[in-house]
Protein backbone atom coordinates (compact mmCIF):
# COMPACT_ATOMS: atom_id res chain seq x y z
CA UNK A 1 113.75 73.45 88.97
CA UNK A 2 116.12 75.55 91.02
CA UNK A 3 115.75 79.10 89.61
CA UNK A 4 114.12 82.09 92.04
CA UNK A 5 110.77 81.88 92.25
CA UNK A 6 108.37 85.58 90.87
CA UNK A 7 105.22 85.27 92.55
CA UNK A 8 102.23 87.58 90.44
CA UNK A 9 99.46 89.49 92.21
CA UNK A 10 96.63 90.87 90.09
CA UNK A 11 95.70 94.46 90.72
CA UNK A 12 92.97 96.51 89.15
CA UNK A 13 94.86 99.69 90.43
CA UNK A 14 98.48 98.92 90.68
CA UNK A 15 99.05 102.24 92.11
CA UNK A 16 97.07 101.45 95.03
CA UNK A 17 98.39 98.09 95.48
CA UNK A 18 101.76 99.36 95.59
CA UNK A 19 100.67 101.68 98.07
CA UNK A 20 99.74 98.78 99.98
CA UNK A 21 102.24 96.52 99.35
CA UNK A 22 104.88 99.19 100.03
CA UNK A 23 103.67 100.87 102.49
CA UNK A 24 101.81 98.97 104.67
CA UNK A 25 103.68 95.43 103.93
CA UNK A 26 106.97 97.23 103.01
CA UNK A 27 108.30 95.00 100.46
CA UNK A 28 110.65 97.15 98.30
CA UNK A 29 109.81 98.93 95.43
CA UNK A 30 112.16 97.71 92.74
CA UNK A 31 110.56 98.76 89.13
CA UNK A 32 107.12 99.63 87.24
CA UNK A 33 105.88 99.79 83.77
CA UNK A 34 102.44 100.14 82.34
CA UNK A 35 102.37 96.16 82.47
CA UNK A 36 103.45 95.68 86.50
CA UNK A 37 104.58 97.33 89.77
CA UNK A 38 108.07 94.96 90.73
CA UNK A 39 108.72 94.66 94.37
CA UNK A 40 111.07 92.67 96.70
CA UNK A 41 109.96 90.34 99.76
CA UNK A 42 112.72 89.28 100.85
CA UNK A 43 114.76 88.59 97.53
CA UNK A 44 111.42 87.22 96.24
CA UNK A 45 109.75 89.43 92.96
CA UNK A 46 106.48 89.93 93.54
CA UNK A 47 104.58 91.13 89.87
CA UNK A 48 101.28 93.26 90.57
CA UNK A 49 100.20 92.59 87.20
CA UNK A 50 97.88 95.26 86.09
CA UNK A 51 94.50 93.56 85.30
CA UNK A 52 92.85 97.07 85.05
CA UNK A 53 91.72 95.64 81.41
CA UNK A 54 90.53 92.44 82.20
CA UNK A 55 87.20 92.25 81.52
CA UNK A 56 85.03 90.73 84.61
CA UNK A 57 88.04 90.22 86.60
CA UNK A 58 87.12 89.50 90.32
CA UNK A 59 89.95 88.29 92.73
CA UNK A 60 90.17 84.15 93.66
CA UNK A 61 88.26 83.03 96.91
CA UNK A 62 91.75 81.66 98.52
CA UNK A 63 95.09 82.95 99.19
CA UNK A 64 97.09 83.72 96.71
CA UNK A 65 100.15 84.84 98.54
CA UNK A 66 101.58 84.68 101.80
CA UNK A 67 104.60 85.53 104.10
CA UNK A 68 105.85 82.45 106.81
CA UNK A 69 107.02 84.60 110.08
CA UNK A 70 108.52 83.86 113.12
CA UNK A 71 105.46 85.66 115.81
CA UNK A 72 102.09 85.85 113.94
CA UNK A 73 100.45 87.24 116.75
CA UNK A 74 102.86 90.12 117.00
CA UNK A 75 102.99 90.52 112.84
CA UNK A 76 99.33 90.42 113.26
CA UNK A 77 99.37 93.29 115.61
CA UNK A 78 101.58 95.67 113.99
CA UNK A 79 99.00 95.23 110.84
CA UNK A 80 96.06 95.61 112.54
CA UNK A 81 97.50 99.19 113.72
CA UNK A 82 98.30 99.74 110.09
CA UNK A 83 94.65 99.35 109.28
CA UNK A 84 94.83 95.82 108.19
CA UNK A 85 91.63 93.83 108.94
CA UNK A 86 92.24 90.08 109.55
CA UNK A 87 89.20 88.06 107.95
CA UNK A 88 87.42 85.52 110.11
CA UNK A 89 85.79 82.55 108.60
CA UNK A 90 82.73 80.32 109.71
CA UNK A 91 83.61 77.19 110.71
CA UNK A 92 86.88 77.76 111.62
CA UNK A 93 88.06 78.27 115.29
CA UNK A 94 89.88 81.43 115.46
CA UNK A 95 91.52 83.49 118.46
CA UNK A 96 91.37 87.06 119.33
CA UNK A 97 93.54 87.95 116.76
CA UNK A 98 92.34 86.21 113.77
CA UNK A 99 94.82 83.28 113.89
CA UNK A 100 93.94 79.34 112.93
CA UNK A 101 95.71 76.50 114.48
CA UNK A 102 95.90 74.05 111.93
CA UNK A 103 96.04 70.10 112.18
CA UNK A 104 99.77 70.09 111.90
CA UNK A 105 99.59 72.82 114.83
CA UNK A 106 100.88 75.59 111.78
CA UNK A 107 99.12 79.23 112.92
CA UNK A 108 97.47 81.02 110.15
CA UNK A 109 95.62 84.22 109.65
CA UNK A 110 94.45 85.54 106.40
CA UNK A 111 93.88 89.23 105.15
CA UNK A 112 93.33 90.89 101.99
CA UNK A 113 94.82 93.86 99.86
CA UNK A 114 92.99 96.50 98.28
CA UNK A 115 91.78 94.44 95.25
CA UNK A 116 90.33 91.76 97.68
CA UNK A 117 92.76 89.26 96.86
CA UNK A 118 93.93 86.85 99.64
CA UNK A 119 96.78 86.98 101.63
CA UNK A 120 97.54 84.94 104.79
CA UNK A 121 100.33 84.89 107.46
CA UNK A 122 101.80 81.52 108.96
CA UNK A 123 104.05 80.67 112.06
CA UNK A 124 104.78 77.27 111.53
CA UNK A 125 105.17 74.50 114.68
């Protein structure tokens, strides 16, 4: 399948997650609706899907989305000053910043939005 890919974040408060997303990611704010807050990453739609009326809903335990970049240490950097807290994880050997060197030698740090759900950063090899 070659058609454009629409990734979908669930929110429990789409207005803050846009917030977020907007302001502190700065994807680009392309529509909303009572349904979902549109935005751009790079050409990509991302759909916060308003889950406000799920009942029980609680965010997945792994990433969900995330954003390949060219200097993760310097991406992590400009995040952290934006009041983005990098989540460390037990068992895994992480540097000052936050950042993972997997197997394949990929670097990857993972943060979350205001719902909780997932997010990561890679720089790959």
């Amino acid at each position: 399948m070659s058609d454009s890919i629409v990734a979908f974040v669930p929110s429990r408060d789409p207005g803050k997650a846009r917030s977020f997303y907007e302001g502190v990611l700065g994807l680009v704010f392309v529509s909303e609706d009572p349904f979902a807050v549109v935005l751009s990453s790079n050409g990509v739609s991302v759909r916060i899907a308003n889950v406000s009326t799920v009942e029980g809903f609680k965010p997945a335990p792994f990433t969900i989305l995330g954003w390949n970049v060219d200097d993760i240490r310097g991406r992590v950097g400009a995040l952290s000053k934006k009041g983005v807290t990098f989540q460390r994880y037990e068992g895994m050997a992480q540097d000052d910043f936050g950042v993972w060197t997997s197997a394949s030698g990929a670097l990857v740090a993972w943060f979350t939005d205001p719902d909780g759900n997932v997010l990561s950063l890679t720089q790959l090899p």
